[in-house]
PDB file of N, CA and C in Angstrom:
ATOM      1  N   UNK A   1       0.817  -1.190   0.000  1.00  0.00           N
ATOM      2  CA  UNK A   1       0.000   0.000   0.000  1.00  0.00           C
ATOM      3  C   UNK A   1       0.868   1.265   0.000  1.00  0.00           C
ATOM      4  N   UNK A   2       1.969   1.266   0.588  1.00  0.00           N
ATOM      5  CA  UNK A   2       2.900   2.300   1.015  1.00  0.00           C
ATOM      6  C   UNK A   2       3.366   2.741  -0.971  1.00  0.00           C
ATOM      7  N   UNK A   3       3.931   1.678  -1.100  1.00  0.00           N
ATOM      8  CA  UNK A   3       4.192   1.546  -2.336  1.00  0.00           C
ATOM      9  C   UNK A   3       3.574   2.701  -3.325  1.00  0.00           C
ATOM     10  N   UNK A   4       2.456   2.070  -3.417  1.00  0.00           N
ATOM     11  CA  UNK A   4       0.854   2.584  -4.015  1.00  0.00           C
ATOM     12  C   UNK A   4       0.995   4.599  -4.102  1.00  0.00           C
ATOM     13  N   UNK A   5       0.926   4.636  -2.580  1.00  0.00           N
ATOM     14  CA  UNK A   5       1.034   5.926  -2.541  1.00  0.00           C
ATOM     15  C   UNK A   5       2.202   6.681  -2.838  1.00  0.00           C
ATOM     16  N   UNK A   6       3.308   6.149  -2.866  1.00  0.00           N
ATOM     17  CA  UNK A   6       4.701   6.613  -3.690  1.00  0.00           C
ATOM     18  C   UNK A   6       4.487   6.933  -4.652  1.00  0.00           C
ATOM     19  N   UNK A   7       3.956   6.344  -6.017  1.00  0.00           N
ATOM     20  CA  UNK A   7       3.465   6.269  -6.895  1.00  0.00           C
ATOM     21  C   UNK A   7       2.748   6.788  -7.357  1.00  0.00           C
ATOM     22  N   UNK A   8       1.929   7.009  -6.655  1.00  0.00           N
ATOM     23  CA  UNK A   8       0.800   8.603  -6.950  1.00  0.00           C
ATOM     24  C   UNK A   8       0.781   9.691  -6.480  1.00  0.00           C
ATOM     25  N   UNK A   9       2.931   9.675  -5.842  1.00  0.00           N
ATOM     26  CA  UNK A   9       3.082  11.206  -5.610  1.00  0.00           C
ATOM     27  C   UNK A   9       2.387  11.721  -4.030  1.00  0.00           C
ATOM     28  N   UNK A  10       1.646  10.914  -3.753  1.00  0.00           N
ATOM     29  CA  UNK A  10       1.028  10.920  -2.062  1.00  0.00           C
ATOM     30  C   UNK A  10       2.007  10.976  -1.177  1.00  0.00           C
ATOM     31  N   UNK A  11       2.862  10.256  -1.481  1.00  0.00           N
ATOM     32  CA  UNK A  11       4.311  10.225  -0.318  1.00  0.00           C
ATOM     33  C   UNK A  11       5.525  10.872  -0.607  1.00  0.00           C
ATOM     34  N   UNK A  12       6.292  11.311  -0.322  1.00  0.00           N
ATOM     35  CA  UNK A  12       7.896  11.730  -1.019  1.00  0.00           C
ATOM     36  C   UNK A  12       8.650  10.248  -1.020  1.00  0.00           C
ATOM     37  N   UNK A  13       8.445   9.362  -0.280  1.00  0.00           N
ATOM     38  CA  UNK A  13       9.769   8.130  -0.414  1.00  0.00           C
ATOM     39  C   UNK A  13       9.203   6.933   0.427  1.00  0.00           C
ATOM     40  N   UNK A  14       9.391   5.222   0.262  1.00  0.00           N
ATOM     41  CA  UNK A  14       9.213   4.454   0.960  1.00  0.00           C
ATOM     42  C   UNK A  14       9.890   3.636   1.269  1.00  0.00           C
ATOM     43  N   UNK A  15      10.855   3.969   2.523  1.00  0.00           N
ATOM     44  CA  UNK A  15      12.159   3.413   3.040  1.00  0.00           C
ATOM     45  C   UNK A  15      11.845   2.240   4.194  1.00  0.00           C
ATOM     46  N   UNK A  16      12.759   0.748   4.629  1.00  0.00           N
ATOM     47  CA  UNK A  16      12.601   0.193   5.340  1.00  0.00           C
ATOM     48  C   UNK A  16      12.498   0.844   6.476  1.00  0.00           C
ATOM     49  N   UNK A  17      11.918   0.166   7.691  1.00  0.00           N
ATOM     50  CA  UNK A  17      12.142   0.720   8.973  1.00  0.00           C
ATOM     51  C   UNK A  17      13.906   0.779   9.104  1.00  0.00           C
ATOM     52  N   UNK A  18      14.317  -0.240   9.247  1.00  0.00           N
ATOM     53  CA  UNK A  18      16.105   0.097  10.057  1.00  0.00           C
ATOM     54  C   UNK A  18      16.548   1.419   8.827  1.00  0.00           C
ATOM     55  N   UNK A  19      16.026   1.327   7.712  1.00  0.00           N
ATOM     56  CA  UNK A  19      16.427   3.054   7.461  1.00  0.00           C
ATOM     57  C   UNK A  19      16.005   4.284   7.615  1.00  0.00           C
ATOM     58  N   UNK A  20      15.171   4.348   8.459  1.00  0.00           N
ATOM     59  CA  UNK A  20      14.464   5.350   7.917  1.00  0.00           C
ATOM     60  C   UNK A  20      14.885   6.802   8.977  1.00  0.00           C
ATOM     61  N   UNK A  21      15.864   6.188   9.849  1.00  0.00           N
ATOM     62  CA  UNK A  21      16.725   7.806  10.482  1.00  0.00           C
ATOM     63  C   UNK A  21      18.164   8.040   9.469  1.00  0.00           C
ATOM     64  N   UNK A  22      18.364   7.282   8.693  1.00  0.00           N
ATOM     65  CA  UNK A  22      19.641   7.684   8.011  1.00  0.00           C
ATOM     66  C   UNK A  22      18.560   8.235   6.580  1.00  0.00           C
ATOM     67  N   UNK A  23      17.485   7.835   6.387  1.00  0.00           N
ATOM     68  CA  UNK A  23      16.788   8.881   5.292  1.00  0.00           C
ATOM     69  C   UNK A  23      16.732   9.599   5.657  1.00  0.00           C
ATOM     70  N   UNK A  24      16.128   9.902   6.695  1.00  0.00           N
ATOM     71  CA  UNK A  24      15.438  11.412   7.558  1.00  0.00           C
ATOM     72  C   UNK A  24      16.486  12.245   7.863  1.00  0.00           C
ATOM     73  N   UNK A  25      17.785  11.735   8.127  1.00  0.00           N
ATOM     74  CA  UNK A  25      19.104  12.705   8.253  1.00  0.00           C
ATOM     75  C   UNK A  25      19.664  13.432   6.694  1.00  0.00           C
ATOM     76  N   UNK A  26      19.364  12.371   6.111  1.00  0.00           N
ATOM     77  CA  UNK A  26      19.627  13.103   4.398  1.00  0.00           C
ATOM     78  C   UNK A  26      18.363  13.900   3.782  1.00  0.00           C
ATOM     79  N   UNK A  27      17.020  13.652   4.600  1.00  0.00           N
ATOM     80  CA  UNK A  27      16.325  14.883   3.668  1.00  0.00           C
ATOM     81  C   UNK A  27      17.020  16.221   4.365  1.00  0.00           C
ATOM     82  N   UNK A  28      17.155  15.444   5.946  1.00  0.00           N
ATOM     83  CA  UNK A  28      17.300  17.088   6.666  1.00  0.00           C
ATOM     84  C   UNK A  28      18.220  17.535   6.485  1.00  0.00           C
ATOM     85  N   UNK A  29      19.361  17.071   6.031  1.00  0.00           N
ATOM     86  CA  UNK A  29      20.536  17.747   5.962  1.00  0.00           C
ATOM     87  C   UNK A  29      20.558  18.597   4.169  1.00  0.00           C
ATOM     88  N   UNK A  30      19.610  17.921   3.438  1.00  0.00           N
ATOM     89  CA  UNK A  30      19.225  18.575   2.512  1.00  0.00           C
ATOM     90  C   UNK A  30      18.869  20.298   2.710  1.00  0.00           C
ATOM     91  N   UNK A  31      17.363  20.042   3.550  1.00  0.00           N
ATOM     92  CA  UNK A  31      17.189  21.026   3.957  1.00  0.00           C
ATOM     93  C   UNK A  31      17.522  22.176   4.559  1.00  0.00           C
ATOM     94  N   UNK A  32      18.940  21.831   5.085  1.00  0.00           N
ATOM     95  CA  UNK A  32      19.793  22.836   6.003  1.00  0.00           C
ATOM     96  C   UNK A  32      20.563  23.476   4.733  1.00  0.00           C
ATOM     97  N   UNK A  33      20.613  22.776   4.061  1.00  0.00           N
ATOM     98  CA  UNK A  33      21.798  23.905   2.905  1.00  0.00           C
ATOM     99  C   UNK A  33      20.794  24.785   1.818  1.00  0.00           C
ATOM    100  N   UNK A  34      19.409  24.299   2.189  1.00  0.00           N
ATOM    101  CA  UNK A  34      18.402  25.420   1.123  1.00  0.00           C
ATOM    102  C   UNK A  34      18.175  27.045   1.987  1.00  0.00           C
ATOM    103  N   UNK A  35      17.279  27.754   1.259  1.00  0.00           N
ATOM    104  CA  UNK A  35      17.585  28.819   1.958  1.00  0.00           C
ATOM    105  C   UNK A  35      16.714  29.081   2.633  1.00  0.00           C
ATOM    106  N   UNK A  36      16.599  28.947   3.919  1.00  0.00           N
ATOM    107  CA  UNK A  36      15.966  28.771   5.097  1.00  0.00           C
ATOM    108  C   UNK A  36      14.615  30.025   5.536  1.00  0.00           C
ATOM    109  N   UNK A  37      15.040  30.827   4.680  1.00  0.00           N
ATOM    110  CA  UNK A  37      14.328  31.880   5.027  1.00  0.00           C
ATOM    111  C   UNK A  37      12.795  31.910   3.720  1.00  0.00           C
ATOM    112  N   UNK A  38      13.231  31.366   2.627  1.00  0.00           N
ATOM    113  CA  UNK A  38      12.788  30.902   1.450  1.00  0.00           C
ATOM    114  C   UNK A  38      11.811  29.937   2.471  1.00  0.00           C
ATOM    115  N   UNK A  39      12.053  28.719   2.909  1.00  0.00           N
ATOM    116  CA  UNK A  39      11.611  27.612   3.588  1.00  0.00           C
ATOM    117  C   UNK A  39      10.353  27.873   4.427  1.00  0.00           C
ATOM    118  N   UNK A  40      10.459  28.963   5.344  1.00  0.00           N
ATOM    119  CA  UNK A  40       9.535  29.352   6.389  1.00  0.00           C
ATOM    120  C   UNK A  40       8.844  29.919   6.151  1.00  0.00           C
ATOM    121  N   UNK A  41       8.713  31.064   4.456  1.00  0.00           N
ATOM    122  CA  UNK A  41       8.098  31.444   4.192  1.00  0.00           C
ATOM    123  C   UNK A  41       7.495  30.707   3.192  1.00  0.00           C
ATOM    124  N   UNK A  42       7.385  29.466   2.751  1.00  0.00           N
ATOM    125  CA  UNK A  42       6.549  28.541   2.389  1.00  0.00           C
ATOM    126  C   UNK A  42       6.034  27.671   2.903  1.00  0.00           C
ATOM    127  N   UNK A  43       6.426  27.626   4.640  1.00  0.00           N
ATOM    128  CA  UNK A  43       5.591  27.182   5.277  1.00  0.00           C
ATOM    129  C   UNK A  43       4.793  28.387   5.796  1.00  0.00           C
ATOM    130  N   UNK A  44       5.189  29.150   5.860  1.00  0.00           N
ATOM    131  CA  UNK A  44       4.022  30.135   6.294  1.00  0.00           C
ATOM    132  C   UNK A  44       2.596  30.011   5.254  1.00  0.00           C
ATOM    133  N   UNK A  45       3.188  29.785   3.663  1.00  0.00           N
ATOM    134  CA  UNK A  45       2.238  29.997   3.049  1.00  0.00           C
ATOM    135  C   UNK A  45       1.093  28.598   2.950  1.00  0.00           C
ATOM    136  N   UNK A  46       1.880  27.395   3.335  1.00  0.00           N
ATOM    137  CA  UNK A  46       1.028  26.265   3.733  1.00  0.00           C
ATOM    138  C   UNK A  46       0.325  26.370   4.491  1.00  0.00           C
ATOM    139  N   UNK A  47       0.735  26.539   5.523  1.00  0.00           N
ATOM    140  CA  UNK A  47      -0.487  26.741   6.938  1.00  0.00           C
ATOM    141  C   UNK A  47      -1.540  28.048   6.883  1.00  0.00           C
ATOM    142  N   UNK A  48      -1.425  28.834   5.950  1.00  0.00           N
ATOM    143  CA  UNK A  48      -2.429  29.863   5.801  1.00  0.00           C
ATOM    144  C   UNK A  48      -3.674  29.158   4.686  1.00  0.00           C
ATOM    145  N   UNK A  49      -3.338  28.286   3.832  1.00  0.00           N
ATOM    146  CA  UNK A  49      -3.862  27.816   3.044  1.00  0.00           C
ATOM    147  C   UNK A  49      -5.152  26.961   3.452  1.00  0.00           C
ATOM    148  N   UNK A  50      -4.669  26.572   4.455  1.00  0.00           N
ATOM    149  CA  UNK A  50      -6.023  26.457   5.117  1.00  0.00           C
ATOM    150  C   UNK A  50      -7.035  26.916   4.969  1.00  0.00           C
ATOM    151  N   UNK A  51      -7.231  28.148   5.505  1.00  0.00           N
ATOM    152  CA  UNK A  51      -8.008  28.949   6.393  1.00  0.00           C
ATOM    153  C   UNK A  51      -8.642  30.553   4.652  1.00  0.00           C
ATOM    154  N   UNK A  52      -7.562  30.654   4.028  1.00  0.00           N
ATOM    155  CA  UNK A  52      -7.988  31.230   3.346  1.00  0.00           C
ATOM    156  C   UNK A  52      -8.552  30.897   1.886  1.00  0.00           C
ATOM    157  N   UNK A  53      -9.296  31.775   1.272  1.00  0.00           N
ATOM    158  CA  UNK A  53      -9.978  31.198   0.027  1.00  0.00           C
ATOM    159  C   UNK A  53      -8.715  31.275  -1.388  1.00  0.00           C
ATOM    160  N   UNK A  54      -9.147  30.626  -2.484  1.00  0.00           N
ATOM    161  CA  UNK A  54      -8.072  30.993  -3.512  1.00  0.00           C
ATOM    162  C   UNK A  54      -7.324  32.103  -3.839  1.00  0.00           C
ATOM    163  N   UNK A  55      -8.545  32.768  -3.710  1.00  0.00           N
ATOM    164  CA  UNK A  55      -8.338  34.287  -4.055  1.00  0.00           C
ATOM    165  C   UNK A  55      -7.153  35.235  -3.549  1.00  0.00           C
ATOM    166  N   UNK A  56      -7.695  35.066  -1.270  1.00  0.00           N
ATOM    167  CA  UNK A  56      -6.733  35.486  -0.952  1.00  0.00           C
ATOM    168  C   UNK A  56      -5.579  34.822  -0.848  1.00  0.00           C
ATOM    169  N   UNK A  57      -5.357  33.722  -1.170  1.00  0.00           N
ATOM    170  CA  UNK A  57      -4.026  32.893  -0.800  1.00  0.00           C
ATOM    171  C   UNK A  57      -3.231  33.590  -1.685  1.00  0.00           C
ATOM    172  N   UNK A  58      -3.388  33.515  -3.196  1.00  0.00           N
ATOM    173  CA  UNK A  58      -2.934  34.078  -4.220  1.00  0.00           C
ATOM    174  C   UNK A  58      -1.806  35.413  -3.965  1.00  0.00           C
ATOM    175  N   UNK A  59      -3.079  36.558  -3.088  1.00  0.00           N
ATOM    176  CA  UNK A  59      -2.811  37.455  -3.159  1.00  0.00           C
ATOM    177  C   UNK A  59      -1.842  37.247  -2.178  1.00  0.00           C
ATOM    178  N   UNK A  60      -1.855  36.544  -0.814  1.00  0.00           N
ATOM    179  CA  UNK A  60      -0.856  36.447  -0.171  1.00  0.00           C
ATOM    180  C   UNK A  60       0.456  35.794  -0.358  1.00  0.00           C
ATOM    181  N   UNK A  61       0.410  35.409  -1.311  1.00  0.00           N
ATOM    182  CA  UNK A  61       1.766  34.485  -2.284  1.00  0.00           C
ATOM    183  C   UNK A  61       2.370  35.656  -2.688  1.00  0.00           C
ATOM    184  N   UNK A  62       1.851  36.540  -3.424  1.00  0.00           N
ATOM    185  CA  UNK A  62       2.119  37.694  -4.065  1.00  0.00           C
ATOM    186  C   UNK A  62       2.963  38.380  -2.621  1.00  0.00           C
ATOM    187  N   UNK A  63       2.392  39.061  -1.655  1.00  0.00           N
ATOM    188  CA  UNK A  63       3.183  39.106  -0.922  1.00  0.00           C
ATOM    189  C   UNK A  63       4.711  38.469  -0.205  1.00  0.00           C
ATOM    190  N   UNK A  64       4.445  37.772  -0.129  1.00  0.00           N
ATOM    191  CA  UNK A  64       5.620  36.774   0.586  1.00  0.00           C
ATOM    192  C   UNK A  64       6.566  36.475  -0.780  1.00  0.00           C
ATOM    193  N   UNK A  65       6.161  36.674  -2.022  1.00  0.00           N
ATOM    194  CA  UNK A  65       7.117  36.820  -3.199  1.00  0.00           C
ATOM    195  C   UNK A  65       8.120  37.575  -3.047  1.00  0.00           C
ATOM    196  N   UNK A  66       7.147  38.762  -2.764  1.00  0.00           N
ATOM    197  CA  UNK A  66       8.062  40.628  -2.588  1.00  0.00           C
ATOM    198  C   UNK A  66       8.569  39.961  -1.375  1.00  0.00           C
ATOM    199  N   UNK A  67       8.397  39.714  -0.428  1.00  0.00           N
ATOM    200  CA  UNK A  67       9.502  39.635   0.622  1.00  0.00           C
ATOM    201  C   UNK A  67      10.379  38.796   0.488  1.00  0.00           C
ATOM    202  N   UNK A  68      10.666  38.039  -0.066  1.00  0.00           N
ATOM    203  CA  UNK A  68      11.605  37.037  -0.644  1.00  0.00           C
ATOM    204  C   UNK A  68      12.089  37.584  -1.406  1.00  0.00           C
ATOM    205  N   UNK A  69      11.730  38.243  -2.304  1.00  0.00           N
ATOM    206  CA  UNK A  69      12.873  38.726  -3.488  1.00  0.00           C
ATOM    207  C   UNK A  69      13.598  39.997  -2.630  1.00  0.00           C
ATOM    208  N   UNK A  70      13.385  40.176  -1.593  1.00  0.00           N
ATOM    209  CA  UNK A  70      14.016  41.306  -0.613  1.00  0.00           C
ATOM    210  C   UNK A  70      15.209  40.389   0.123  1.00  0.00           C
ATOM    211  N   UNK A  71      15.257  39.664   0.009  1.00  0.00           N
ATOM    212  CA  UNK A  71      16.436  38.888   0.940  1.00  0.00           C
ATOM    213  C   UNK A  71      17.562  38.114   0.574  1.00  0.00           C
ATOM    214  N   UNK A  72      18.744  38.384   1.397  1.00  0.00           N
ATOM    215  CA  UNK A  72      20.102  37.921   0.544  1.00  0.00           C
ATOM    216  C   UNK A  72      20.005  36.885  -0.258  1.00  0.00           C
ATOM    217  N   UNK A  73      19.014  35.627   0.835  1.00  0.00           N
ATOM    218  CA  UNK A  73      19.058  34.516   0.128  1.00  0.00           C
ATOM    219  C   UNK A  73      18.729  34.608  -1.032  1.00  0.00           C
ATOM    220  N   UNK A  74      17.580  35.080  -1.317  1.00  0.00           N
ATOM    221  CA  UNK A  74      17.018  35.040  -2.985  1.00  0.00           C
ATOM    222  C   UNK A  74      18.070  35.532  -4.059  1.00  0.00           C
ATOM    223  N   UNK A  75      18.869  37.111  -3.489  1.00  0.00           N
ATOM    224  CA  UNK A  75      19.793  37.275  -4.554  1.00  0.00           C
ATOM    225  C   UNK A  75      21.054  36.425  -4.782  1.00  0.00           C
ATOM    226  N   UNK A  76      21.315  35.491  -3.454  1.00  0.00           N
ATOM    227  CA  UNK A  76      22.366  34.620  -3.902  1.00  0.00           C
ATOM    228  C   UNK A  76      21.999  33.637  -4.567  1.00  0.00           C
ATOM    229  N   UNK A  77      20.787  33.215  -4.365  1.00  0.00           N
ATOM    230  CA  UNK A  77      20.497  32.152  -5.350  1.00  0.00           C
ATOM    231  C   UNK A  77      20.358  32.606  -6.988  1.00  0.00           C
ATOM    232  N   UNK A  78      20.125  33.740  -7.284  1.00  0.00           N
ATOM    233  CA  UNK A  78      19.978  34.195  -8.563  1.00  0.00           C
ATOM    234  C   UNK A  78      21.400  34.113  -8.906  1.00  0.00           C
ATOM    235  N   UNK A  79      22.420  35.050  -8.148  1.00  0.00           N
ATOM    236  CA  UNK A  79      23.614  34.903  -8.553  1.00  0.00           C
ATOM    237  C   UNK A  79      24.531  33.710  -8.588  1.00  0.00           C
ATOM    238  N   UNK A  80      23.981  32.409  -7.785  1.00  0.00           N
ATOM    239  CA  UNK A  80      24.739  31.719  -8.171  1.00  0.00           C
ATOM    240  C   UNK A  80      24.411  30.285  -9.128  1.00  0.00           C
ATOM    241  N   UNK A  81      23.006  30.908  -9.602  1.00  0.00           N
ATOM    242  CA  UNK A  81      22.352  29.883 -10.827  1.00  0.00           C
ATOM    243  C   UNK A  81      23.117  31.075 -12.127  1.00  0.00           C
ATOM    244  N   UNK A  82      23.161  32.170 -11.954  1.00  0.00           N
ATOM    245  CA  UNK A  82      23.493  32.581 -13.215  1.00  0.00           C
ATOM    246  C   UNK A  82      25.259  32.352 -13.137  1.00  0.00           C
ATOM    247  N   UNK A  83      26.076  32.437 -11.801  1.00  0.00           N
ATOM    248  CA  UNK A  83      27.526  32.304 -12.190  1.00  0.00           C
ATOM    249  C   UNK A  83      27.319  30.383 -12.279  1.00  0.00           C
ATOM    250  N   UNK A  84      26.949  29.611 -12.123  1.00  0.00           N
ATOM    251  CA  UNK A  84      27.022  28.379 -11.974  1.00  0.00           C
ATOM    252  C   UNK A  84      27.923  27.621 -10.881  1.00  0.00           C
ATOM    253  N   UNK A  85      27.072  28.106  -9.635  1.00  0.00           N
ATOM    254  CA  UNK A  85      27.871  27.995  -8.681  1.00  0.00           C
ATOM    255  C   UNK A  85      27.185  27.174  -7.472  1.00  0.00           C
ATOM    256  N   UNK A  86      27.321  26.787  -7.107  1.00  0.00           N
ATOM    257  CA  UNK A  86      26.742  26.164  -5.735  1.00  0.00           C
ATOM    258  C   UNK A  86      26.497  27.548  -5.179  1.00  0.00           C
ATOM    259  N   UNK A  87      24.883  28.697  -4.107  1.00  0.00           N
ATOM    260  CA  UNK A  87      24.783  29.351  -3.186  1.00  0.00           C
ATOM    261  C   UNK A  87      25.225  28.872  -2.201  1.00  0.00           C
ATOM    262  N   UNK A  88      25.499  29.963  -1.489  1.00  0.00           N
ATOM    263  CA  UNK A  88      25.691  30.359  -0.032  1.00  0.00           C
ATOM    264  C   UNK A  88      25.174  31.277   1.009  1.00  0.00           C
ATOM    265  N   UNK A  89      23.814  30.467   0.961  1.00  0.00           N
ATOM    266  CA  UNK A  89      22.429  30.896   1.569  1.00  0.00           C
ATOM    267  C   UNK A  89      22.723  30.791   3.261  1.00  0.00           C
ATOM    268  N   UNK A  90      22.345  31.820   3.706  1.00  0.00           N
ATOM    269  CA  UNK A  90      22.566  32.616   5.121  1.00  0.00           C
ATOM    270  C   UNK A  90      21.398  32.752   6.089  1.00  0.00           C
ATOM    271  N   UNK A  91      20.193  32.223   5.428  1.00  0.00           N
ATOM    272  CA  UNK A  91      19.015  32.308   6.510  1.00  0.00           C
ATOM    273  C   UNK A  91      18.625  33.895   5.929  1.00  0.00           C
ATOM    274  N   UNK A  92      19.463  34.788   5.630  1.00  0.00           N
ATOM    275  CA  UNK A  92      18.814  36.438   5.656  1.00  0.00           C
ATOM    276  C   UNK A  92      18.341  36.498   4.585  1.00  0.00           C
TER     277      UNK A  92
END
Protein backbone atom coordinates (compact mmCIF):
# COMPACT_ATOMS: atom_id res chain seq x y z
CA UNK A 1 0.00 0.00 0.00
CA UNK A 2 2.90 2.30 1.01
CA UNK A 3 4.19 1.55 -2.34
CA UNK A 4 0.85 2.58 -4.02
CA UNK A 5 1.03 5.93 -2.54
CA UNK A 6 4.70 6.61 -3.69
CA UNK A 7 3.47 6.27 -6.90
CA UNK A 8 0.80 8.60 -6.95
CA UNK A 9 3.08 11.21 -5.61
CA UNK A 10 1.03 10.92 -2.06
CA UNK A 11 4.31 10.23 -0.32
CA UNK A 12 7.90 11.73 -1.02
CA UNK A 13 9.77 8.13 -0.41
CA UNK A 14 9.21 4.45 0.96
CA UNK A 15 12.16 3.41 3.04
CA UNK A 16 12.60 0.19 5.34
CA UNK A 17 12.14 0.72 8.97
CA UNK A 18 16.11 0.10 10.06
CA UNK A 19 16.43 3.05 7.46
CA UNK A 20 14.46 5.35 7.92
CA UNK A 21 16.72 7.81 10.48
CA UNK A 22 19.64 7.68 8.01
CA UNK A 23 16.79 8.88 5.29
CA UNK A 24 15.44 11.41 7.56
CA UNK A 25 19.10 12.70 8.25
CA UNK A 26 19.63 13.10 4.40
CA UNK A 27 16.33 14.88 3.67
CA UNK A 28 17.30 17.09 6.67
CA UNK A 29 20.54 17.75 5.96
CA UNK A 30 19.22 18.58 2.51
CA UNK A 31 17.19 21.03 3.96
CA UNK A 32 19.79 22.84 6.00
CA UNK A 33 21.80 23.91 2.90
CA UNK A 34 18.40 25.42 1.12
CA UNK A 35 17.59 28.82 1.96
CA UNK A 36 15.97 28.77 5.10
CA UNK A 37 14.33 31.88 5.03
CA UNK A 38 12.79 30.90 1.45
CA UNK A 39 11.61 27.61 3.59
CA UNK A 40 9.53 29.35 6.39
CA UNK A 41 8.10 31.44 4.19
CA UNK A 42 6.55 28.54 2.39
CA UNK A 43 5.59 27.18 5.28
CA UNK A 44 4.02 30.13 6.29
CA UNK A 45 2.24 30.00 3.05
CA UNK A 46 1.03 26.27 3.73
CA UNK A 47 -0.49 26.74 6.94
CA UNK A 48 -2.43 29.86 5.80
CA UNK A 49 -3.86 27.82 3.04
CA UNK A 50 -6.02 26.46 5.12
CA UNK A 51 -8.01 28.95 6.39
CA UNK A 52 -7.99 31.23 3.35
CA UNK A 53 -9.98 31.20 0.03
CA UNK A 54 -8.07 30.99 -3.51
CA UNK A 55 -8.34 34.29 -4.06
CA UNK A 56 -6.73 35.49 -0.95
CA UNK A 57 -4.03 32.89 -0.80
CA UNK A 58 -2.93 34.08 -4.22
CA UNK A 59 -2.81 37.45 -3.16
CA UNK A 60 -0.86 36.45 -0.17
CA UNK A 61 1.77 34.49 -2.28
CA UNK A 62 2.12 37.69 -4.06
CA UNK A 63 3.18 39.11 -0.92
CA UNK A 64 5.62 36.77 0.59
CA UNK A 65 7.12 36.82 -3.20
CA UNK A 66 8.06 40.63 -2.59
CA UNK A 67 9.50 39.64 0.62
CA UNK A 68 11.60 37.04 -0.64
CA UNK A 69 12.87 38.73 -3.49
CA UNK A 70 14.02 41.31 -0.61
CA UNK A 71 16.44 38.89 0.94
CA UNK A 72 20.10 37.92 0.54
CA UNK A 73 19.06 34.52 0.13
CA UNK A 74 17.02 35.04 -2.99
CA UNK A 75 19.79 37.28 -4.55
CA UNK A 76 22.37 34.62 -3.90
CA UNK A 77 20.50 32.15 -5.35
CA UNK A 78 19.98 34.20 -8.56
CA UNK A 79 23.61 34.90 -8.55
CA UNK A 80 24.74 31.72 -8.17
CA UNK A 81 22.35 29.88 -10.83
CA UNK A 82 23.49 32.58 -13.22
CA UNK A 83 27.53 32.30 -12.19
CA UNK A 84 27.02 28.38 -11.97
CA UNK A 85 27.87 28.00 -8.68
CA UNK A 86 26.74 26.16 -5.73
CA UNK A 87 24.78 29.35 -3.19
CA UNK A 88 25.69 30.36 -0.03
CA UNK A 89 22.43 30.90 1.57
CA UNK A 90 22.57 32.62 5.12
CA UNK A 91 19.02 32.31 6.51
CA UNK A 92 18.81 36.44 5.66
Amino acid sequence: MAEEAEKMGMIYKVVEDENLQAEGLKIAQKLAQMPTKGIGLTKRLLNESYNNTLEKQLEYEGELQFEASQTYDYNEGVNAFLEKRQPNFKGE
